[in-house]
C-alpha atoms as a PDB file:
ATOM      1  CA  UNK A   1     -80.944 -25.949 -17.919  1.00  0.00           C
ATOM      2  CA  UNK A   2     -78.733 -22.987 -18.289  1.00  0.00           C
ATOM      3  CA  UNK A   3     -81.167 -20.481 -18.090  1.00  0.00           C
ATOM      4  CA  UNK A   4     -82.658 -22.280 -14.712  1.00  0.00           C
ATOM      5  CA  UNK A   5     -78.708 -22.288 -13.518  1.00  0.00           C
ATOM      6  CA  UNK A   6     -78.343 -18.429 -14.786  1.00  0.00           C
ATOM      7  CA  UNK A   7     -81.916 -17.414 -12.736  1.00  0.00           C
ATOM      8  CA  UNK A   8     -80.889 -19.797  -9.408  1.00  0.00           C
ATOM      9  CA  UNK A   9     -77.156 -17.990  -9.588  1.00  0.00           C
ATOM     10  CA  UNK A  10     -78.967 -14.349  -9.713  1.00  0.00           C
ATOM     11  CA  UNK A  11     -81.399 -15.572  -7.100  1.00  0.00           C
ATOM     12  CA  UNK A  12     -78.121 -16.360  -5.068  1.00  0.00           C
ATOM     13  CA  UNK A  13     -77.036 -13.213  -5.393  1.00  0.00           C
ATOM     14  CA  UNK A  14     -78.977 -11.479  -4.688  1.00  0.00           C
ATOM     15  CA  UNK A  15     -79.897 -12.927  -1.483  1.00  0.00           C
ATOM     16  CA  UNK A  16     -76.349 -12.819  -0.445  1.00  0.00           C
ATOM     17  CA  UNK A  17     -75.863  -8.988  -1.235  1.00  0.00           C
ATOM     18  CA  UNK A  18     -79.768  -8.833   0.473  1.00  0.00           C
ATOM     19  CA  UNK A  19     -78.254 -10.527   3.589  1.00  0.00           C
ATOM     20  CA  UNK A  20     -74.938  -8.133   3.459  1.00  0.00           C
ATOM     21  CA  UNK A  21     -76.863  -5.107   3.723  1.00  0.00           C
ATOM     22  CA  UNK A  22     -78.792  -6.130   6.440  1.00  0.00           C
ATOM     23  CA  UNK A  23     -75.535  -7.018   8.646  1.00  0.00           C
ATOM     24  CA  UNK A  24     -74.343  -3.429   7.455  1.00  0.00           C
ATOM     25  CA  UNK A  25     -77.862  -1.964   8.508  1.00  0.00           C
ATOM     26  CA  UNK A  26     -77.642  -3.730  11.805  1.00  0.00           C
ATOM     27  CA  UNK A  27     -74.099  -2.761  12.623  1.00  0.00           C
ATOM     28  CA  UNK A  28     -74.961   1.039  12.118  1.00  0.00           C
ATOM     29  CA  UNK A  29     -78.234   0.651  13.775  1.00  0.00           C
ATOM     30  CA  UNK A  30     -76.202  -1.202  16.975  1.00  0.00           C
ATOM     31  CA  UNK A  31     -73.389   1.467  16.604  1.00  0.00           C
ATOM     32  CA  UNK A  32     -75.612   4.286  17.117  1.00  0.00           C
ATOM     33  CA  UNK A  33     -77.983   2.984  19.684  1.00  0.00           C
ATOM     34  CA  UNK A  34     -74.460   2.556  21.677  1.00  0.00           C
ATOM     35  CA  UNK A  35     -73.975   6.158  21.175  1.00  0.00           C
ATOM     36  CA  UNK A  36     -77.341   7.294  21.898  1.00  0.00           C
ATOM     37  CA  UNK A  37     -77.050   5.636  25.177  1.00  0.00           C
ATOM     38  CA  UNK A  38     -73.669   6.528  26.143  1.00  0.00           C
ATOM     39  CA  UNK A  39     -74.573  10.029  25.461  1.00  0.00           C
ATOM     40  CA  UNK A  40     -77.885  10.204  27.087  1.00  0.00           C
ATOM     41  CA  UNK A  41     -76.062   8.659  30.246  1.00  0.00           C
ATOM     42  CA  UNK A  42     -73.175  11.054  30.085  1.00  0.00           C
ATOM     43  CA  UNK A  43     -75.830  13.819  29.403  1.00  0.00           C
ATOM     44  CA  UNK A  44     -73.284  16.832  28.816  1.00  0.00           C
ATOM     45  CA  UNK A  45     -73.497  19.899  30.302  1.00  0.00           C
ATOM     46  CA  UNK A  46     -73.397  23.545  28.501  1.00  0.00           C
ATOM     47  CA  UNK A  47     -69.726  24.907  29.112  1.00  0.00           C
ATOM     48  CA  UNK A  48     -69.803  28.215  31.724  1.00  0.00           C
ATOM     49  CA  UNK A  49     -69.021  31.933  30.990  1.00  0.00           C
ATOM     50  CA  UNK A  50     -67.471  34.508  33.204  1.00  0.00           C
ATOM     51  CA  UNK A  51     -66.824  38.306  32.219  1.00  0.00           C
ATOM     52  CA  UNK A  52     -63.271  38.657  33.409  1.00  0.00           C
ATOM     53  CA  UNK A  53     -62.921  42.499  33.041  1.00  0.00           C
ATOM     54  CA  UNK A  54     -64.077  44.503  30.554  1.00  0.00           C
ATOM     55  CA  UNK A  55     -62.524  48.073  29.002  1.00  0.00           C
ATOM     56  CA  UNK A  56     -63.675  50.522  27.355  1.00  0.00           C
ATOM     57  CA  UNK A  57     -60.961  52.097  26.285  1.00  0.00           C
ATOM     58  CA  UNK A  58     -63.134  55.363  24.432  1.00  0.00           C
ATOM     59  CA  UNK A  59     -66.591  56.366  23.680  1.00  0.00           C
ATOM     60  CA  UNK A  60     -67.944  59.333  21.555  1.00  0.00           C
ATOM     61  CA  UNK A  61     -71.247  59.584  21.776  1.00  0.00           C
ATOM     62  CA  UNK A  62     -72.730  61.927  18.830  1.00  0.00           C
ATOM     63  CA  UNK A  63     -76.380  61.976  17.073  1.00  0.00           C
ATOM     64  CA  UNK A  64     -77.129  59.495  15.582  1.00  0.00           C
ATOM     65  CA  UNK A  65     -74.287  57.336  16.198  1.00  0.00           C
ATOM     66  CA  UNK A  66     -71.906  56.163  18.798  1.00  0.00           C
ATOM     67  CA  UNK A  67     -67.947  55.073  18.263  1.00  0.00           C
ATOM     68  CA  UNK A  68     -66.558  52.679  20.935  1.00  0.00           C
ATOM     69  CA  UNK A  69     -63.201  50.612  21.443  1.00  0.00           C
ATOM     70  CA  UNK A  70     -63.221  48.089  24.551  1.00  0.00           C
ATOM     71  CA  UNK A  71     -61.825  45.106  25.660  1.00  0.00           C
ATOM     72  CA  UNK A  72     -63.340  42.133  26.882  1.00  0.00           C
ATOM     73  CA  UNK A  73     -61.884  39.103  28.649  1.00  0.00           C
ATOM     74  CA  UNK A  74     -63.960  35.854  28.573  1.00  0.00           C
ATOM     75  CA  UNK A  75     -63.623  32.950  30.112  1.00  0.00           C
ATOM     76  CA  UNK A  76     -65.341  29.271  29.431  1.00  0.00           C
ATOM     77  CA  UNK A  77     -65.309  26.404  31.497  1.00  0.00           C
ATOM     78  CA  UNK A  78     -66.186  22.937  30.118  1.00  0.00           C
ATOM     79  CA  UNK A  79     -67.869  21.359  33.306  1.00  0.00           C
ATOM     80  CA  UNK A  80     -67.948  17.560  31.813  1.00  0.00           C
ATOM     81  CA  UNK A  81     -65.652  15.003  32.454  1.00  0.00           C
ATOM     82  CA  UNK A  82     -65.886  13.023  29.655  1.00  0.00           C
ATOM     83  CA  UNK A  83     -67.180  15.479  26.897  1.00  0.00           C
ATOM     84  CA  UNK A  84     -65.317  17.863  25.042  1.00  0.00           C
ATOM     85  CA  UNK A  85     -66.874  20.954  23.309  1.00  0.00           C
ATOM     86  CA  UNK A  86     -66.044  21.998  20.034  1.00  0.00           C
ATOM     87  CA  UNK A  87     -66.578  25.742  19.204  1.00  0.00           C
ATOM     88  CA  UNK A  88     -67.722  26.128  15.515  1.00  0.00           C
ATOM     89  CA  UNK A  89     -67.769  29.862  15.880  1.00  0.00           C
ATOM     90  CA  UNK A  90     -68.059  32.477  18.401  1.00  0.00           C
ATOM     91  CA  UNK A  91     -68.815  36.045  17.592  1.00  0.00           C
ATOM     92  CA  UNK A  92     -68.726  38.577  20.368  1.00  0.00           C
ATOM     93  CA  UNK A  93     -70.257  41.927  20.694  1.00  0.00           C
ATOM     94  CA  UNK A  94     -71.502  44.723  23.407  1.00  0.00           C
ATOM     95  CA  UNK A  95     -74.686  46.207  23.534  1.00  0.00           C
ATOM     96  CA  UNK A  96     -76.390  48.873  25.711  1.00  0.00           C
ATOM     97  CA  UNK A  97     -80.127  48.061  26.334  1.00  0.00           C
ATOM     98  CA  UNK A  98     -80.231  45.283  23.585  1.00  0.00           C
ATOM     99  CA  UNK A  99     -79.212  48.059  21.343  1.00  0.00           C
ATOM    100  CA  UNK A 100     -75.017  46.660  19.522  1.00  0.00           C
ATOM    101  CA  UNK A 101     -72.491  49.391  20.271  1.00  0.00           C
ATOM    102  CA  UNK A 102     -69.825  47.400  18.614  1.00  0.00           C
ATOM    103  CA  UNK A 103     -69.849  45.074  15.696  1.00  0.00           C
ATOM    104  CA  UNK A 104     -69.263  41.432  16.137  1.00  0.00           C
ATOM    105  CA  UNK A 105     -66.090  40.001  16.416  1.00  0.00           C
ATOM    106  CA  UNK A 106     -65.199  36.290  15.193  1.00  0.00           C
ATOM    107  CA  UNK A 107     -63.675  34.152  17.767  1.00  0.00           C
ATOM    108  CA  UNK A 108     -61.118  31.014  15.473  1.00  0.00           C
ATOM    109  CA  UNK A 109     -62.798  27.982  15.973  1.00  0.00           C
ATOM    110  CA  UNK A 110     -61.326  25.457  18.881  1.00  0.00           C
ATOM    111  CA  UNK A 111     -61.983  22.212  20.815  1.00  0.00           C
ATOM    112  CA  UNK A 112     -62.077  22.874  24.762  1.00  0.00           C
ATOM    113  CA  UNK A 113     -61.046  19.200  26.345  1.00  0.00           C
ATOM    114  CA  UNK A 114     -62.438  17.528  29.803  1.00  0.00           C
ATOM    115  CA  UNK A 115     -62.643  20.185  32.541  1.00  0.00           C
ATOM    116  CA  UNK A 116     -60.459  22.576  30.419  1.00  0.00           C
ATOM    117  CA  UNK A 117     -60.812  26.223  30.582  1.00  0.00           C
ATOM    118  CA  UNK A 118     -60.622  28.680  27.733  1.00  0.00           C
ATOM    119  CA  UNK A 119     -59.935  32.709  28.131  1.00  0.00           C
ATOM    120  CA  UNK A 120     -59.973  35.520  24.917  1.00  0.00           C
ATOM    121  CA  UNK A 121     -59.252  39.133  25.438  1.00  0.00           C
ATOM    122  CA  UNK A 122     -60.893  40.355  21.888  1.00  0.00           C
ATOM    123  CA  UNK A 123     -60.965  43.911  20.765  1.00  0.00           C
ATOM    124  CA  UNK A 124     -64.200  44.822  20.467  1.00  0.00           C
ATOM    125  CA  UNK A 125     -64.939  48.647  17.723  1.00  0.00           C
ATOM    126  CA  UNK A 126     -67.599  49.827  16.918  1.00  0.00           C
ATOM    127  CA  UNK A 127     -67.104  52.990  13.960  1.00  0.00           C
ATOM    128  CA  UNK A 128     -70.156  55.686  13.969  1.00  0.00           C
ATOM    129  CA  UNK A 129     -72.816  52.683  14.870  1.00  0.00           C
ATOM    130  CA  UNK A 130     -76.676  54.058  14.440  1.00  0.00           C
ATOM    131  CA  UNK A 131     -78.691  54.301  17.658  1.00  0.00           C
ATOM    132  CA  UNK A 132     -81.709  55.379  18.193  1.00  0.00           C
ATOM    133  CA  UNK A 133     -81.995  58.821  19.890  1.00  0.00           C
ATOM    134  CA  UNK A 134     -83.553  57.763  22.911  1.00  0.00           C
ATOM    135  CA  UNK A 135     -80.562  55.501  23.616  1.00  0.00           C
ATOM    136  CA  UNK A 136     -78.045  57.909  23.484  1.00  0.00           C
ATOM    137  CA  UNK A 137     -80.384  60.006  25.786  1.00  0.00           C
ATOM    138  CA  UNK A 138     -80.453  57.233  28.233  1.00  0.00           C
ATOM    139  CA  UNK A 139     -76.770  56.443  28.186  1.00  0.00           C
ATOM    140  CA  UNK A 140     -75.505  60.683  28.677  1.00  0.00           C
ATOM    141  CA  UNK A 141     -78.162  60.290  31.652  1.00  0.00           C
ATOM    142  CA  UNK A 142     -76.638  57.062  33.393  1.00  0.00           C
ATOM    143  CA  UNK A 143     -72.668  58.450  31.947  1.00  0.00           C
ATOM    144  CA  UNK A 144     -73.711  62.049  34.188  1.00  0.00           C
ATOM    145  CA  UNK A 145     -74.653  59.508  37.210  1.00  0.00           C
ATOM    146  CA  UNK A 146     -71.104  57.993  37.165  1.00  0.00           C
ATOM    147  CA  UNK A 147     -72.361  54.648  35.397  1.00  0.00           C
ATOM    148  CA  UNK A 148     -73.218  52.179  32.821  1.00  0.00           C
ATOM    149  CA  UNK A 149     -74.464  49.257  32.327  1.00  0.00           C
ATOM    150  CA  UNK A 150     -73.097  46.661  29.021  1.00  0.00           C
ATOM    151  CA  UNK A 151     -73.816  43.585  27.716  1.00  0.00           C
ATOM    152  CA  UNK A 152     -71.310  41.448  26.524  1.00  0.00           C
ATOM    153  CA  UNK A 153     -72.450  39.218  24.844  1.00  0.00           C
ATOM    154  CA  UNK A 154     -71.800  35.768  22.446  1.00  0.00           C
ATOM    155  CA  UNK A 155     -73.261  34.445  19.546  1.00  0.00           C
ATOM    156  CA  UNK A 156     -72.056  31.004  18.153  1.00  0.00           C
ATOM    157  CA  UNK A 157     -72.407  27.170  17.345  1.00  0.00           C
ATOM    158  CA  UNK A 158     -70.894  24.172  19.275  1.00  0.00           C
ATOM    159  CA  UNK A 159     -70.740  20.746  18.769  1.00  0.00           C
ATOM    160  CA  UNK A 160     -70.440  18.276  21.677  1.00  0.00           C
ATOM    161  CA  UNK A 161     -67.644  15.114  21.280  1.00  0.00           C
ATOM    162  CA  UNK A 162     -67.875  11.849  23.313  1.00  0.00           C
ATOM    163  CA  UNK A 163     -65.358   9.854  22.576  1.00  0.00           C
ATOM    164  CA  UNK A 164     -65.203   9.232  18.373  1.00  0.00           C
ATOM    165  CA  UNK A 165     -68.714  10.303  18.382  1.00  0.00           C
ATOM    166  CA  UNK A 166     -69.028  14.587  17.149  1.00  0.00           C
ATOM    167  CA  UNK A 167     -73.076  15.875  17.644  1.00  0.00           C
ATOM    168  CA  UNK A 168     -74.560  17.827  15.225  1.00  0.00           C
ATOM    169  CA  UNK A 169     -74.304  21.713  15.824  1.00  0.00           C
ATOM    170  CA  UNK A 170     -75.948  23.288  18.510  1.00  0.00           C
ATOM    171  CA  UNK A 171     -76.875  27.426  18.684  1.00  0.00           C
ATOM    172  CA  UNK A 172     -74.587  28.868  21.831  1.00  0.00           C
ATOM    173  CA  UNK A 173     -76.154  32.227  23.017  1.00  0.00           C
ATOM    174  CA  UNK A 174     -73.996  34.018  26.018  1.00  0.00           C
ATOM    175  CA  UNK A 175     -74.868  37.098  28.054  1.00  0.00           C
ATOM    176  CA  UNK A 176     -72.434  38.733  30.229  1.00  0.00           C
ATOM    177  CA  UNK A 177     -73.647  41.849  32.589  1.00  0.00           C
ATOM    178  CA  UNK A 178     -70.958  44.148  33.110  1.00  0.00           C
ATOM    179  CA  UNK A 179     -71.327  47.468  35.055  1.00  0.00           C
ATOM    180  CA  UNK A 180     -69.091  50.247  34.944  1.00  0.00           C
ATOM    181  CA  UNK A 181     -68.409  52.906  36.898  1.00  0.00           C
ATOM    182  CA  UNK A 182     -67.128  56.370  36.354  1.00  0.00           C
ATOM    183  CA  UNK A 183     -63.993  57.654  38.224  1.00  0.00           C
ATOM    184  CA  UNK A 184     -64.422  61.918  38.273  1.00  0.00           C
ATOM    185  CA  UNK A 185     -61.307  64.018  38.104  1.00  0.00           C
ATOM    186  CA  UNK A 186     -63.432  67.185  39.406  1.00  0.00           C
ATOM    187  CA  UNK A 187     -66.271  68.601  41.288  1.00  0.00           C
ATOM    188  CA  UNK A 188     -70.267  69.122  39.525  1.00  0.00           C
ATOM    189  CA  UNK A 189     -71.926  67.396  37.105  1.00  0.00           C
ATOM    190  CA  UNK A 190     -70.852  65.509  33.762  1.00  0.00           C
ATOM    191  CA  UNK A 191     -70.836  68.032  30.653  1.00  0.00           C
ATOM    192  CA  UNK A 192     -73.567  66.590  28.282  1.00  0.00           C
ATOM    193  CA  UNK A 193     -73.638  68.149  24.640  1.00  0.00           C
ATOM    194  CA  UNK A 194     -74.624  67.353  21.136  1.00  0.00           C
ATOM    195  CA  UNK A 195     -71.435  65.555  20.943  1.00  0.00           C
ATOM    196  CA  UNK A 196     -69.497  63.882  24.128  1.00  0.00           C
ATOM    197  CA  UNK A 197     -66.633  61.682  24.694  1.00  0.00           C
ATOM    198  CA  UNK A 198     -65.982  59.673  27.277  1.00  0.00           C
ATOM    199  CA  UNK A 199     -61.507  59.301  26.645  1.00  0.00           C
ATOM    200  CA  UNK A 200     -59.951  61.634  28.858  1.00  0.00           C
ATOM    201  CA  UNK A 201     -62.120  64.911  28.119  1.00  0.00           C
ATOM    202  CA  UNK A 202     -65.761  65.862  27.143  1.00  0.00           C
ATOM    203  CA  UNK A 203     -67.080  67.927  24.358  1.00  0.00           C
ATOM    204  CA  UNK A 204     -70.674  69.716  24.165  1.00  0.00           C
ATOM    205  CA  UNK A 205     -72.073  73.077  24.342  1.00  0.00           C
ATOM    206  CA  UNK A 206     -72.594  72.836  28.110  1.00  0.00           C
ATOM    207  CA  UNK A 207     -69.096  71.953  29.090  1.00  0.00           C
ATOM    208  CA  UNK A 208     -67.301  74.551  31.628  1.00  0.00           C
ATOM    209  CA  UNK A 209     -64.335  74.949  33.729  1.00  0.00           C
ATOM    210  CA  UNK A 210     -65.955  73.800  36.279  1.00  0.00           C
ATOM    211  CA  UNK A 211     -67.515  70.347  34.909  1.00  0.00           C
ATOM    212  CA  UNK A 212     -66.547  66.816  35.779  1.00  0.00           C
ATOM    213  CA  UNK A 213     -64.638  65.477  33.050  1.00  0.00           C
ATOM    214  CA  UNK A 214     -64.805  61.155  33.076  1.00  0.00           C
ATOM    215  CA  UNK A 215     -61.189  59.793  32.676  1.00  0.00           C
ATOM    216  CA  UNK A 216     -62.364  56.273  32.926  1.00  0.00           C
ATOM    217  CA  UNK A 217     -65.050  54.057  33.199  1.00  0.00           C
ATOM    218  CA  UNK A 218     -63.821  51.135  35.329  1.00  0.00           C
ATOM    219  CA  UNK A 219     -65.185  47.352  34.992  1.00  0.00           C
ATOM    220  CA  UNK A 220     -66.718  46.720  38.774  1.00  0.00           C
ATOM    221  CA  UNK A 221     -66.003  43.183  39.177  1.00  0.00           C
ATOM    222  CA  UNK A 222     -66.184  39.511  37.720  1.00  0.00           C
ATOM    223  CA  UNK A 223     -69.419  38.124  37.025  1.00  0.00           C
ATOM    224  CA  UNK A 224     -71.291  35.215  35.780  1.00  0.00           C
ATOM    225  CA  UNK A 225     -72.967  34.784  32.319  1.00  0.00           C
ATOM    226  CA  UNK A 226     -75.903  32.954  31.454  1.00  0.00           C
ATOM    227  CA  UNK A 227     -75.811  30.263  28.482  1.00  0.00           C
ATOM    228  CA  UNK A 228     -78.370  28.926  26.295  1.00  0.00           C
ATOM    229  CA  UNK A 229     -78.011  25.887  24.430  1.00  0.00           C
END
């Protein structure tokens, strides 16, 4: 009798804790088919980039490398109204024909709330960065025509939040066009040498008295970015 008592008291048990487990199970599975559907029906939308202004404050342009300082101000838009974006991590960079003239530059991670809008002004440098010959070719050519065209661009993860509920982490990809032009302080063509920089004078074999020297090369105007997520 007491081992039939000890086998019907495990038997117990063990349908109780069997019986628990499923109520836990169901809960979660009931919790997160909630979620799924409140998500799928708020369906959230990637946030929205604009290119401010951009500065670039010096360029030296040598063989085989190219030193840069700018400035770039970003701003992001969260379009949803009742999902908030957090930003795991945002590096920013330029490049010139999907060749990086500056390294990347980490953005500190931050939440962006319902309709909220975000703006950095990072400092982007880039210290005697290899390119390949026929890019620095290409980039004296469009300098000596009295522009040039930059990519600003971000590379990051978000995570979207509705309500409690965080998503898992997304890849963020953001490309900003940003042309600049050249304001001339003189009359004839752009000096173009083995070495030139673009800060207020020009170096290189060719340079005379004659010869434009760029004192600037001025962001045109705001523009749109396009986002991947």
């Amino acid at each position: 009798m007491t081992k039939e008592k000890h086998h019907k008291r495990e038997h117990h048990l063990r349908r109780c804790c069997g019986g628990f487990a499923a109520c836990i199970l169901g809960l979660v599975l009931v919790v997160g088919f909630i979620t799924l559907v409140v998500y799928l029906a708020l369906r959230p939308s990637k946030p929205s980039f604009y290119l401010q202004d951009l500065q670039l404050r010096s360029i030296n342009l040598g063989d085989p490398s190219l030193s840069a300082t700018a400035q770039a101000t970003l701003a992001s838009r969260n379009p949803n109204d009742h999902v908030g974006i957090y930003y795991k991590r945002l590096d920013v960079f330029v490049t010139y024909r999907d060749e990086p003239v500056t390294v990347p530059v980490s953005l500190p991670p931050m939440y962006q709330g319902h309709r909220d809008v975000t703006i950095w002004s990072p400092v982007l440098l880039g210290e005697s960065v290899p390119i390949a010959g026929y890019i620095a070719d290409a980039m004296k050519q469009d300098i000596a025509a009295g522009y040039v065209m930059l990519q600003v661009k971000v590379d990051g993860r978000v995570k979207w939040k509705v309500g409690s509920w965080v998503s898992g982490s997304y890849h963020l990809f953001v490309s900003c066009p940003a042309m600049l032009a050249a304001g001339p302080s003189g009359p004839g063509p752009m000096p173009l040498g083995s070495a030139m920089s673009v800060n207020g004078s020009a170096v290189g074999a060719s340079a005379s008295a004659s010869a434009v020297v760029v004192t600037s090369l001025r962001f045109t105007q705001p523009t749109g970015c396009s986002v991947e997520v």
